[in-house]
PDB file of N, CA and C in Angstrom:
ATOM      1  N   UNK A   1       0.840  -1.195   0.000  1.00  0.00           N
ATOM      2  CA  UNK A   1       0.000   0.000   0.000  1.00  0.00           C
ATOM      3  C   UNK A   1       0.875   1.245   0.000  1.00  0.00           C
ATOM      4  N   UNK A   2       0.271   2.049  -0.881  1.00  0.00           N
ATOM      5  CA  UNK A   2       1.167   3.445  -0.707  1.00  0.00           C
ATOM      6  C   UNK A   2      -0.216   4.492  -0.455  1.00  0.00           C
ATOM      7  N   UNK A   3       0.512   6.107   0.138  1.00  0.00           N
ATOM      8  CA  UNK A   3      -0.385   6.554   0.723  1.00  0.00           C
ATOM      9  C   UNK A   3       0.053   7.844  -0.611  1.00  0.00           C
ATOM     10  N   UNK A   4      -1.989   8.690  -0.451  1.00  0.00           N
ATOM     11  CA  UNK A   4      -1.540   9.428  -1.654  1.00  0.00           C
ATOM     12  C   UNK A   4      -1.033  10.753  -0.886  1.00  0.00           C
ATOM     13  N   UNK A   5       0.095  11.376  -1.236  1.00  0.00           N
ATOM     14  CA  UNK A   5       0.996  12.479  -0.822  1.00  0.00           C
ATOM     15  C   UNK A   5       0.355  13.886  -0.868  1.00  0.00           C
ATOM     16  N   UNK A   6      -0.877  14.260  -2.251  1.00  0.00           N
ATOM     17  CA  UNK A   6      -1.306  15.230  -2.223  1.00  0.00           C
ATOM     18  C   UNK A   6      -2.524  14.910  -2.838  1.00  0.00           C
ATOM     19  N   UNK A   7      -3.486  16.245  -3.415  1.00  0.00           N
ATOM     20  CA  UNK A   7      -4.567  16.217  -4.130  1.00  0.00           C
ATOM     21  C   UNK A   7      -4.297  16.313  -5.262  1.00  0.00           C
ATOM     22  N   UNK A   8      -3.346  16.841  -5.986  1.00  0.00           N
ATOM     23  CA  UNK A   8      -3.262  16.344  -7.097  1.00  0.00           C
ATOM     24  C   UNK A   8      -2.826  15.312  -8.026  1.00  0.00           C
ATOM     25  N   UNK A   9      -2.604  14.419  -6.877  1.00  0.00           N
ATOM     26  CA  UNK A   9      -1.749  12.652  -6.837  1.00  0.00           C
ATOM     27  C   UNK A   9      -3.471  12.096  -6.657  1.00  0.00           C
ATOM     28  N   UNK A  10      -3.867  12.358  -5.894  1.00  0.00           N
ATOM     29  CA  UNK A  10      -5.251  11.847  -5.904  1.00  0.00           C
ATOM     30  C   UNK A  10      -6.172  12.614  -7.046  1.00  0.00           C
ATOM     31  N   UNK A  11      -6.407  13.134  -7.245  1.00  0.00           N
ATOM     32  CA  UNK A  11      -6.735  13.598  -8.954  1.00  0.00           C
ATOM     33  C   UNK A  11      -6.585  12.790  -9.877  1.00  0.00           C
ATOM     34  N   UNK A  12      -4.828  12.809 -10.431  1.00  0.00           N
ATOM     35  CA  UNK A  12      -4.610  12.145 -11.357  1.00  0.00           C
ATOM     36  C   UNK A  12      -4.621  10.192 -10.932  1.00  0.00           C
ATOM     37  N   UNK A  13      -5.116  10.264  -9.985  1.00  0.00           N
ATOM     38  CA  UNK A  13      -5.167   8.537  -9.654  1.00  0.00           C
ATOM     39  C   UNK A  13      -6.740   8.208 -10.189  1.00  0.00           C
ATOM     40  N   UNK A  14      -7.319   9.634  -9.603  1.00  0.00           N
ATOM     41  CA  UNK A  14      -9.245   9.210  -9.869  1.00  0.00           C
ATOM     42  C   UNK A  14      -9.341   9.147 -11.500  1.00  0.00           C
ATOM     43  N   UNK A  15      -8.424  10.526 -11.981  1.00  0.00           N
ATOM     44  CA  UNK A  15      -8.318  10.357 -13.508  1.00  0.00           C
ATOM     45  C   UNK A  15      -8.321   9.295 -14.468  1.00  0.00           C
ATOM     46  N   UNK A  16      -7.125   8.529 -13.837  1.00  0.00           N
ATOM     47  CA  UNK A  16      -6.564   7.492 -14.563  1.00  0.00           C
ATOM     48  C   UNK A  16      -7.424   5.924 -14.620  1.00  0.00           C
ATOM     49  N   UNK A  17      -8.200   6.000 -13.565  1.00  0.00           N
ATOM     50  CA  UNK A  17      -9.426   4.916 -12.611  1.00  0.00           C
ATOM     51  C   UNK A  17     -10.816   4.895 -13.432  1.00  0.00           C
ATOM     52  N   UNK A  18     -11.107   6.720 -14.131  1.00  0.00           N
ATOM     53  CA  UNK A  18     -12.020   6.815 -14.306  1.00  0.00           C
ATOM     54  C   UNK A  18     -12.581   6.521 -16.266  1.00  0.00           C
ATOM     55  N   UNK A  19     -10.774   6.477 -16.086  1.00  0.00           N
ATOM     56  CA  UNK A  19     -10.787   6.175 -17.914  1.00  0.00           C
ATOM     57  C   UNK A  19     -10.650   4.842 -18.240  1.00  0.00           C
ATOM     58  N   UNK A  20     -10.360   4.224 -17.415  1.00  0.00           N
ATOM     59  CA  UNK A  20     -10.074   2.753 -17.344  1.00  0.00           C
ATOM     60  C   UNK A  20     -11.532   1.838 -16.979  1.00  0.00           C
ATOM     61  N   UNK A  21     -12.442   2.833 -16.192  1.00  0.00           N
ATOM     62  CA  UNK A  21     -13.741   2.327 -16.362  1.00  0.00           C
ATOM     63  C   UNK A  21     -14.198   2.353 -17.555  1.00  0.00           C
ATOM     64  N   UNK A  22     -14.009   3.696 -17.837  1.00  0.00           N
ATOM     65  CA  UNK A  22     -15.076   3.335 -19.720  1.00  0.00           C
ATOM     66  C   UNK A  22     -14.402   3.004 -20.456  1.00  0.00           C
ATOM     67  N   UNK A  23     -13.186   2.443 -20.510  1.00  0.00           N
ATOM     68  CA  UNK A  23     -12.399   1.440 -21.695  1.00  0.00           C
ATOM     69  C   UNK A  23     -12.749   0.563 -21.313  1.00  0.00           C
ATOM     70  N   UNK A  24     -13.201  -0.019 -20.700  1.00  0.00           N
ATOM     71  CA  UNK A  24     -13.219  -1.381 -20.326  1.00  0.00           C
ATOM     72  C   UNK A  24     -15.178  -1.768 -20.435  1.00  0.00           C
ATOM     73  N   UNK A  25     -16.179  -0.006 -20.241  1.00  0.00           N
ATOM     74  CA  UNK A  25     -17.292  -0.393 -20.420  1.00  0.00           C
ATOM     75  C   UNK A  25     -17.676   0.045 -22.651  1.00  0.00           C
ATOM     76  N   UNK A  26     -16.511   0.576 -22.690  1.00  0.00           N
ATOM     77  CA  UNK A  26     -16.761   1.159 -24.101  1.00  0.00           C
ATOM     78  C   UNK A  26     -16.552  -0.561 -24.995  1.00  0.00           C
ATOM     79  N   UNK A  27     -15.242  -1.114 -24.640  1.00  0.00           N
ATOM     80  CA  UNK A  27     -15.007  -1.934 -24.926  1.00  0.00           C
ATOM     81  C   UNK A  27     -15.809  -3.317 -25.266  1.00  0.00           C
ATOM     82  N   UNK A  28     -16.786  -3.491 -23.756  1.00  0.00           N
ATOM     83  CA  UNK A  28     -17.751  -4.219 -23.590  1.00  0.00           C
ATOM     84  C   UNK A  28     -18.765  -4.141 -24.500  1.00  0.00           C
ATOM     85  N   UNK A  29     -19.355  -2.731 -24.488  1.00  0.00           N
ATOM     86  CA  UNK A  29     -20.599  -2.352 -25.144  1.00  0.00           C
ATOM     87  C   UNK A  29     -20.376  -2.896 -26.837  1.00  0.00           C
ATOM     88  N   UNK A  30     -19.153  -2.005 -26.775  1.00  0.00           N
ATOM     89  CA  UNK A  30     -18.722  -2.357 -29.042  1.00  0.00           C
ATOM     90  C   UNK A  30     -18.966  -4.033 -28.967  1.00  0.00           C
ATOM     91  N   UNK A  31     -18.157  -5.067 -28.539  1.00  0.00           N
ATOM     92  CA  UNK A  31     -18.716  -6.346 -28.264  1.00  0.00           C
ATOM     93  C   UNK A  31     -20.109  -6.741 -29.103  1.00  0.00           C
ATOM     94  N   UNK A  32     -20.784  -5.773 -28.617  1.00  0.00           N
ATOM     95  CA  UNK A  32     -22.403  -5.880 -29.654  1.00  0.00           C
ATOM     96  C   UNK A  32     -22.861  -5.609 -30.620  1.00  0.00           C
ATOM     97  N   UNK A  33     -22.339  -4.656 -30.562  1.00  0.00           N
ATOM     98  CA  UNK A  33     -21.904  -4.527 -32.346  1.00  0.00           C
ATOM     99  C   UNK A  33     -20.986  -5.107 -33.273  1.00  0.00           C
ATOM    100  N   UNK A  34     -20.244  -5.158 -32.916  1.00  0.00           N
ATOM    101  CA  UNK A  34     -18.908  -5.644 -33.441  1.00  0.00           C
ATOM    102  C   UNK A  34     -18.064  -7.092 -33.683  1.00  0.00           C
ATOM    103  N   UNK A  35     -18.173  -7.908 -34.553  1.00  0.00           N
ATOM    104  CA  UNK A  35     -17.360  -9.238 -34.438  1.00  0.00           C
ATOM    105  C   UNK A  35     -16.368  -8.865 -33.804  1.00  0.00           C
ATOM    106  N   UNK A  36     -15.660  -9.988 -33.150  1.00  0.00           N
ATOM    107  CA  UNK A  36     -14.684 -10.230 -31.504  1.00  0.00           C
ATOM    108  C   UNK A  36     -13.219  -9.720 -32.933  1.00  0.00           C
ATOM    109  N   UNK A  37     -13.254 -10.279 -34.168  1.00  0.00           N
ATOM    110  CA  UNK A  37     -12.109 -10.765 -35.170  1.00  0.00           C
ATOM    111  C   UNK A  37     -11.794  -8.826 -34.999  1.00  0.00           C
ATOM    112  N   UNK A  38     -12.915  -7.940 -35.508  1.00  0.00           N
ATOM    113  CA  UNK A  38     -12.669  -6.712 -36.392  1.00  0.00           C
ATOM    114  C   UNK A  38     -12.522  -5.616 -35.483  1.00  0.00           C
ATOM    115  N   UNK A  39     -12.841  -5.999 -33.571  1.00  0.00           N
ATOM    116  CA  UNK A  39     -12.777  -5.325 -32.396  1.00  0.00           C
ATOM    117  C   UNK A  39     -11.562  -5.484 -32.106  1.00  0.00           C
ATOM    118  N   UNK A  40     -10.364  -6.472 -32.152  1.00  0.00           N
ATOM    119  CA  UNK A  40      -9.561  -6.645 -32.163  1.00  0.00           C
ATOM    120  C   UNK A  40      -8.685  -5.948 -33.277  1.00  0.00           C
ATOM    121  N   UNK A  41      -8.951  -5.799 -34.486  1.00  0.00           N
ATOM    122  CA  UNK A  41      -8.048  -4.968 -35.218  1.00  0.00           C
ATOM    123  C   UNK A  41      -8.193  -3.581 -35.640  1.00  0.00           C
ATOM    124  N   UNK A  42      -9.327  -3.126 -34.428  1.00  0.00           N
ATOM    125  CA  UNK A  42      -9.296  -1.410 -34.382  1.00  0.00           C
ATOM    126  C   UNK A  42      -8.884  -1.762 -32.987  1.00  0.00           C
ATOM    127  N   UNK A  43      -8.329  -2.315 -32.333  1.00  0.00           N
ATOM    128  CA  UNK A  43      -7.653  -2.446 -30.787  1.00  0.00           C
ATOM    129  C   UNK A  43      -6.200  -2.321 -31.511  1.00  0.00           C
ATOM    130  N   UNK A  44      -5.708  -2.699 -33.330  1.00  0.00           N
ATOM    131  CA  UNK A  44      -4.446  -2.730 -33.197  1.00  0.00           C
ATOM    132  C   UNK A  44      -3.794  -1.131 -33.187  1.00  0.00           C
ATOM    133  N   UNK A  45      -4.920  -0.042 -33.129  1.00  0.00           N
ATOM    134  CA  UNK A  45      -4.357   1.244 -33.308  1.00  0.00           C
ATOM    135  C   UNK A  45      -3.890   1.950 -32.315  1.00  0.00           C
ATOM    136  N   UNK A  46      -3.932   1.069 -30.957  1.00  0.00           N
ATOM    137  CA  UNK A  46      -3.842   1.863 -29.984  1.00  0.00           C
ATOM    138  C   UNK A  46      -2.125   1.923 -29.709  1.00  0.00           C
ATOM    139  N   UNK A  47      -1.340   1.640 -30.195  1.00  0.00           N
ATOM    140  CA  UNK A  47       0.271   2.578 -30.297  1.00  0.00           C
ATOM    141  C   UNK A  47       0.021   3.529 -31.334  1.00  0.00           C
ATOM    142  N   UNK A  48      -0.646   3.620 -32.136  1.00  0.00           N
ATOM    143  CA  UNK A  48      -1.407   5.155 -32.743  1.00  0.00           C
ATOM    144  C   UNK A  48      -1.914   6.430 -32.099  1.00  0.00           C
ATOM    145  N   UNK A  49      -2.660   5.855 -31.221  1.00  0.00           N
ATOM    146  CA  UNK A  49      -3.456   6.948 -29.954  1.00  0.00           C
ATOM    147  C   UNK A  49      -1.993   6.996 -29.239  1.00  0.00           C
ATOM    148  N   UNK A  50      -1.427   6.138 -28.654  1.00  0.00           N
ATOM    149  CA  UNK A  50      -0.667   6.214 -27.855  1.00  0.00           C
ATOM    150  C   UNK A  50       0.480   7.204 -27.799  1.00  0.00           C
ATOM    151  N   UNK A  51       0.898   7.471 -29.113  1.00  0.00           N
ATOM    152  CA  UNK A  51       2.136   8.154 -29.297  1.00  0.00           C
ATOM    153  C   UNK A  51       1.507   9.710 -29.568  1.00  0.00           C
ATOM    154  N   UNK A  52       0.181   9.691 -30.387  1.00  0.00           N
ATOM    155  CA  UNK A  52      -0.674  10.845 -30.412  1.00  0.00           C
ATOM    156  C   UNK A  52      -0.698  11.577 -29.333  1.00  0.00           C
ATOM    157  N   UNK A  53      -1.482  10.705 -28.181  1.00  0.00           N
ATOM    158  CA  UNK A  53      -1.821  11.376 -26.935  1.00  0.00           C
ATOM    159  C   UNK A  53      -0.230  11.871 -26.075  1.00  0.00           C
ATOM    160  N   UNK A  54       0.540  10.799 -26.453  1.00  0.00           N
ATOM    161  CA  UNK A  54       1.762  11.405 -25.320  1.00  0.00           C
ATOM    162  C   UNK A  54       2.221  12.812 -26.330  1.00  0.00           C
ATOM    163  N   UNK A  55       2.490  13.044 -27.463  1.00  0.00           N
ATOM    164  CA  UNK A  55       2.564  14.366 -28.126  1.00  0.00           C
ATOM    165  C   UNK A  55       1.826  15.325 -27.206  1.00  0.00           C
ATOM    166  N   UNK A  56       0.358  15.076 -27.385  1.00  0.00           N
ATOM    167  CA  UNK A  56      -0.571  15.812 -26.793  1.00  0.00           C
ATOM    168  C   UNK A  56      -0.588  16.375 -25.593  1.00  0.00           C
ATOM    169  N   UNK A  57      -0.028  15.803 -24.706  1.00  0.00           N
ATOM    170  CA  UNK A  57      -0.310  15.917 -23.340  1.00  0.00           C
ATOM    171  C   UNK A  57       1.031  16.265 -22.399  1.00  0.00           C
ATOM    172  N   UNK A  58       2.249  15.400 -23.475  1.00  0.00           N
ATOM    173  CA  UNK A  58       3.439  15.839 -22.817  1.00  0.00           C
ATOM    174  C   UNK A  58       4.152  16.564 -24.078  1.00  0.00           C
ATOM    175  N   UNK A  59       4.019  16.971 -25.515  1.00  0.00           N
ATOM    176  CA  UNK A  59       4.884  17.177 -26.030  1.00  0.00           C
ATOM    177  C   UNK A  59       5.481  16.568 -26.686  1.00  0.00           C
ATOM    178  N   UNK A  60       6.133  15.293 -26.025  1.00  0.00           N
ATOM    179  CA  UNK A  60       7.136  14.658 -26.055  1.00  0.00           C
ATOM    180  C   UNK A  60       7.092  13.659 -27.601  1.00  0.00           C
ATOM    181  N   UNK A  61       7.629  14.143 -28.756  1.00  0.00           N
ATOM    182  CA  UNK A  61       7.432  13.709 -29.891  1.00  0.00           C
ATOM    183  C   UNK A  61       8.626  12.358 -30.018  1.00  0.00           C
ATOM    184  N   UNK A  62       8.027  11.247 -30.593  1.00  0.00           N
ATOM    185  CA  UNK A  62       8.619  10.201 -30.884  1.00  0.00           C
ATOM    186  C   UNK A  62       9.335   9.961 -32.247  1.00  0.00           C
ATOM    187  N   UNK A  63      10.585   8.987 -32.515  1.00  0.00           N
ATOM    188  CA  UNK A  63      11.400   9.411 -33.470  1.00  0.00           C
ATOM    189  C   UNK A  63      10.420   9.237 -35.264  1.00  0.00           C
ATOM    190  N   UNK A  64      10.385   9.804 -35.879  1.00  0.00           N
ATOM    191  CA  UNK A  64       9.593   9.784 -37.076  1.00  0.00           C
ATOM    192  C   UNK A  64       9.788   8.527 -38.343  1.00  0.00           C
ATOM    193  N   UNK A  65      10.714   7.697 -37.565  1.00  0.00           N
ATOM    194  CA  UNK A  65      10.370   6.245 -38.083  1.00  0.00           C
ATOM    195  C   UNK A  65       9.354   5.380 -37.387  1.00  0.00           C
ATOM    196  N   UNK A  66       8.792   5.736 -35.621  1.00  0.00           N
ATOM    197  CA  UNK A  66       8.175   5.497 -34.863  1.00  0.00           C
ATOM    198  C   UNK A  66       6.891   5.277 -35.583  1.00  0.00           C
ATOM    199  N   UNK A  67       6.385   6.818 -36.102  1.00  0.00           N
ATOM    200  CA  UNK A  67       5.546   7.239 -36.901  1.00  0.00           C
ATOM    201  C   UNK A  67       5.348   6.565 -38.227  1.00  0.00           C
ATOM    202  N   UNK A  68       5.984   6.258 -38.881  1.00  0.00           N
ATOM    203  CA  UNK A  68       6.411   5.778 -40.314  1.00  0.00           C
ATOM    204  C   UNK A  68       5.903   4.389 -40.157  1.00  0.00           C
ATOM    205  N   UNK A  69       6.160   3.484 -39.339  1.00  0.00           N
ATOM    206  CA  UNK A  69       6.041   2.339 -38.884  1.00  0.00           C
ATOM    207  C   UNK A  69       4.757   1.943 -38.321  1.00  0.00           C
ATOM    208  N   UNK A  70       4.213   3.226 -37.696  1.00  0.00           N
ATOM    209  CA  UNK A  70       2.136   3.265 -37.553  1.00  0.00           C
ATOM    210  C   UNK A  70       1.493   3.140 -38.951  1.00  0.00           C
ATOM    211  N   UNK A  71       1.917   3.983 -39.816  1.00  0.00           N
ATOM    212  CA  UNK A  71       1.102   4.627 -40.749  1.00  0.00           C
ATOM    213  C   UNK A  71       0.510   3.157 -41.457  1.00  0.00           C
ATOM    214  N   UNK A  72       1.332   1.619 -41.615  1.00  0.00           N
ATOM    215  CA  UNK A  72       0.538   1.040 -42.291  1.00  0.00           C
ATOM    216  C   UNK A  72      -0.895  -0.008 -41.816  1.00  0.00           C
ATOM    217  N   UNK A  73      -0.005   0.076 -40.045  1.00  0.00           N
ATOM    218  CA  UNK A  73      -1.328  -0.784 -39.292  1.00  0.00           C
ATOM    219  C   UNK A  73      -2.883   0.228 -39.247  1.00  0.00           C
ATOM    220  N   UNK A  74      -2.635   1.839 -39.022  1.00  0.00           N
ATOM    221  CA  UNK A  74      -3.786   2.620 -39.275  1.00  0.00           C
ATOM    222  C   UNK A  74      -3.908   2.620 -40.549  1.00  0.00           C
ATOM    223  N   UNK A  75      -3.350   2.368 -41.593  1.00  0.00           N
ATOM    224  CA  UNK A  75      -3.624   2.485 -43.054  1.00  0.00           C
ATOM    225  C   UNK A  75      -4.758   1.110 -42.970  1.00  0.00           C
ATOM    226  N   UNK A  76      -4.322  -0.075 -42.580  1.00  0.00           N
ATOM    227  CA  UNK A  76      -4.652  -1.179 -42.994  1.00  0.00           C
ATOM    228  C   UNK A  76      -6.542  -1.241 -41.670  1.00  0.00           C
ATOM    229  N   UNK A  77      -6.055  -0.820 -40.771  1.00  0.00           N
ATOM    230  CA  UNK A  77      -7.430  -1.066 -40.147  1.00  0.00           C
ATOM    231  C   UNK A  77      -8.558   0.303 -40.710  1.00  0.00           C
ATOM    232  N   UNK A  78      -8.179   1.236 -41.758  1.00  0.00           N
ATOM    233  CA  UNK A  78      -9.186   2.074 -41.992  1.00  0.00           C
ATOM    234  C   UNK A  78      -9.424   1.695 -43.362  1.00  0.00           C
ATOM    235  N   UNK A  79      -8.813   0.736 -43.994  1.00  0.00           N
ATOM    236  CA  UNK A  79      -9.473  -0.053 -45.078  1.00  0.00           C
ATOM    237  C   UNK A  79     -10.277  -1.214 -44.658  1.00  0.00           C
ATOM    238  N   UNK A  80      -9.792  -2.108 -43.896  1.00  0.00           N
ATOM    239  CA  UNK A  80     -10.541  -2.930 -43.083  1.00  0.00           C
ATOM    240  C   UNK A  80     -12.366  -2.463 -42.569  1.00  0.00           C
ATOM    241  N   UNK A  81     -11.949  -1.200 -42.318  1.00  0.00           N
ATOM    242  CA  UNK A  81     -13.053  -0.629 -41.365  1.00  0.00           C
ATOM    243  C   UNK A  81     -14.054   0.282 -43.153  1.00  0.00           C
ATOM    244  N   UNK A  82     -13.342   0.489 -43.795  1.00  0.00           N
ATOM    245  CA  UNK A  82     -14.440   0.485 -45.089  1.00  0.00           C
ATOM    246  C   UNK A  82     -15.064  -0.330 -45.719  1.00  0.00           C
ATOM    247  N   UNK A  83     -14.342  -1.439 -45.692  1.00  0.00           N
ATOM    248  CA  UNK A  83     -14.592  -3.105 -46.443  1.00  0.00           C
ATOM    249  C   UNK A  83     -15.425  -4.000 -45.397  1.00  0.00           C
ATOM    250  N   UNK A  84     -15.590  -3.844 -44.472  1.00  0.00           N
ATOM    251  CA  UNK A  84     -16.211  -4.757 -43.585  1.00  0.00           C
ATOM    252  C   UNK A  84     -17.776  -4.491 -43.237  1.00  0.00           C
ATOM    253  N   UNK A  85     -18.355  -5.427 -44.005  1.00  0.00           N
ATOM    254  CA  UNK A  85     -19.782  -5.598 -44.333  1.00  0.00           C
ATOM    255  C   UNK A  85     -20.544  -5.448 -42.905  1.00  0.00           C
ATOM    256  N   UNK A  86     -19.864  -6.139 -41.611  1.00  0.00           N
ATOM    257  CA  UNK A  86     -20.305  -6.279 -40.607  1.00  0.00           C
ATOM    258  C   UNK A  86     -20.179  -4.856 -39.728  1.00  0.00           C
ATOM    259  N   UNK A  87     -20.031  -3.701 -39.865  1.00  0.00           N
ATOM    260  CA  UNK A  87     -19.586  -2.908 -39.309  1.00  0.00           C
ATOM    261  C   UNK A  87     -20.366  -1.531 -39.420  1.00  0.00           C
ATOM    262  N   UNK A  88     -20.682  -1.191 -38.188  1.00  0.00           N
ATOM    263  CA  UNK A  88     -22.401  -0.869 -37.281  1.00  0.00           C
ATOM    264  C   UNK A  88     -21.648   0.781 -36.886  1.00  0.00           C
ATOM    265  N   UNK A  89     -22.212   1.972 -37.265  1.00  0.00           N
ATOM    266  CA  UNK A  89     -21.674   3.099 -36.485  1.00  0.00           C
ATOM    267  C   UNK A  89     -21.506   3.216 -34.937  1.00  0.00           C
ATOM    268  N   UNK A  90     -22.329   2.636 -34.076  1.00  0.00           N
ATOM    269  CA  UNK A  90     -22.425   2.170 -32.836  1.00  0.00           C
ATOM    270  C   UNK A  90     -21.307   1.772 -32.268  1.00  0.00           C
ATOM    271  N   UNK A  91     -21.532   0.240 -33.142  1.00  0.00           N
ATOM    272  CA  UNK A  91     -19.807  -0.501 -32.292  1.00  0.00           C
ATOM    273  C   UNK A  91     -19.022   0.297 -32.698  1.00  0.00           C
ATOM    274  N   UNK A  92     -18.363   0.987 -34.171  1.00  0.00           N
ATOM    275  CA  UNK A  92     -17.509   1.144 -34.003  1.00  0.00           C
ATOM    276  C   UNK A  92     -17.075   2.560 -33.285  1.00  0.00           C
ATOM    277  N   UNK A  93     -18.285   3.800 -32.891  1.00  0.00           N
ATOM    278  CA  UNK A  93     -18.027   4.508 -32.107  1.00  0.00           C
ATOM    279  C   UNK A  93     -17.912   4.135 -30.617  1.00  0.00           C
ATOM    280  N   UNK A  94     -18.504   3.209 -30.307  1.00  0.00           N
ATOM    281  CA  UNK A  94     -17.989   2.765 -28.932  1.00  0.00           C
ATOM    282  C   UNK A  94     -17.008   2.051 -28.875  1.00  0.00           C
ATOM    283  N   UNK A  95     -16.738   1.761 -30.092  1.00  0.00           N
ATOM    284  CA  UNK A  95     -14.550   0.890 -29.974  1.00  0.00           C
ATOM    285  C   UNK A  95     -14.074   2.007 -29.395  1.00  0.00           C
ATOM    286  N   UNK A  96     -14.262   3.267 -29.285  1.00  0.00           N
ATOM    287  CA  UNK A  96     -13.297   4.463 -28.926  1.00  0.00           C
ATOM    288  C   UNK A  96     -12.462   3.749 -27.989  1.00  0.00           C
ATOM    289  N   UNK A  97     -13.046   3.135 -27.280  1.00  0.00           N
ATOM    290  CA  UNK A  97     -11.964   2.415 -26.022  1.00  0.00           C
ATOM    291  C   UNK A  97     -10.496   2.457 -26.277  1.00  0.00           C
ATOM    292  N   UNK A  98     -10.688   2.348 -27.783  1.00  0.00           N
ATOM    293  CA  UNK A  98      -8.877   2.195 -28.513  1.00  0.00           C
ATOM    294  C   UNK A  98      -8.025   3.453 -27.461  1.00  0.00           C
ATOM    295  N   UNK A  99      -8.803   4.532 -28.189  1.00  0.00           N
ATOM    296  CA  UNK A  99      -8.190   6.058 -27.555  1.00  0.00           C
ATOM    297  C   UNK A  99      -8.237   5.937 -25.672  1.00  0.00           C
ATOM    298  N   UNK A 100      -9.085   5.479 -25.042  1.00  0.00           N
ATOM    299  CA  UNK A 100      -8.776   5.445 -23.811  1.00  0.00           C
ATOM    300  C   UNK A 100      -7.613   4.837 -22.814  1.00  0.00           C
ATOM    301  N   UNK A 101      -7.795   3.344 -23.960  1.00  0.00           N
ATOM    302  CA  UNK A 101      -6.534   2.691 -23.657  1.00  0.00           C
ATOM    303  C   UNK A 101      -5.426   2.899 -23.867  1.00  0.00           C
ATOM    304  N   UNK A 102      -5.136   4.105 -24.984  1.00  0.00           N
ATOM    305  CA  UNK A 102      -3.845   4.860 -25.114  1.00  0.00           C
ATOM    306  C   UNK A 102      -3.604   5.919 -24.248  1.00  0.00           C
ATOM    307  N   UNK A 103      -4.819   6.447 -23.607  1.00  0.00           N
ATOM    308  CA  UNK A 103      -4.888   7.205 -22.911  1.00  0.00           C
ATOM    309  C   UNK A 103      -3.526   7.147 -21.520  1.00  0.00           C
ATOM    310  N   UNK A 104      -4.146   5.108 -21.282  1.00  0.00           N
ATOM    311  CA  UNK A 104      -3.474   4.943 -19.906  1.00  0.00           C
ATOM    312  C   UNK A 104      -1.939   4.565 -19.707  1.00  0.00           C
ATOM    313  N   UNK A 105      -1.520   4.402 -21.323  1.00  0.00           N
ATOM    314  CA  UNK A 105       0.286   4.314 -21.321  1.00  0.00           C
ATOM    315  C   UNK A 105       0.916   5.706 -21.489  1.00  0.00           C
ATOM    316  N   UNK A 106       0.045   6.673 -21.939  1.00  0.00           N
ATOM    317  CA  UNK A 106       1.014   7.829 -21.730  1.00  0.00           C
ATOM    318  C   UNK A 106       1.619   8.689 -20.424  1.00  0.00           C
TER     319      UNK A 106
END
């Protein structure tokens, strides 16, 4: 057990608690919309969000082969995500989970 030191340690703890609930209920929900196969390969974008959001939030830009090296798994799941007969505005706005879950490695 550790004890929290201030309020803004407890902030960013409720923060981090509170995004991890709705990735995990965003996640659930898409489930219903969504085959388990095509929820899984808009889950592969999340080192996409990931490197996005840490830009975002810290700045902190990653080397531009980093980048180079995203561009074909988001290339490939936003063709996927045009071509796929099974695929509901619903689920795939509640996949957002992708972005939450990048949320929690930055």
């Amino acid at each position: 057990m550790q004890t929290i030191r201030s309020r803004v340690q407890f902030f960013k703890i409720s923060a981090l608690s509170l995004i991890f609930c709705v990735s995990v209920v965003l996640g659930n929900v898409s489930l219903r919309f969504l085959p388990v196969s095509f929820n899984q390969a808009i889950g592969a974008t999340t080192p996409f969000f990931t490197a996005v959001f840490a830009y975002l939030m810290t700045f902190k830009r990653e080397a531009w082969l980093t980048y180079l090296t995203l561009l074909p798994v988001v290339t490939g799941v936003v063709i996927a995500s045009g071509v796929c007969v099974l695929t509901r505005r619903a689920g795939f706005f509640s996949n957002s989970s992708v972005a939450f879950r990048a949320e929690q490695h930055c």
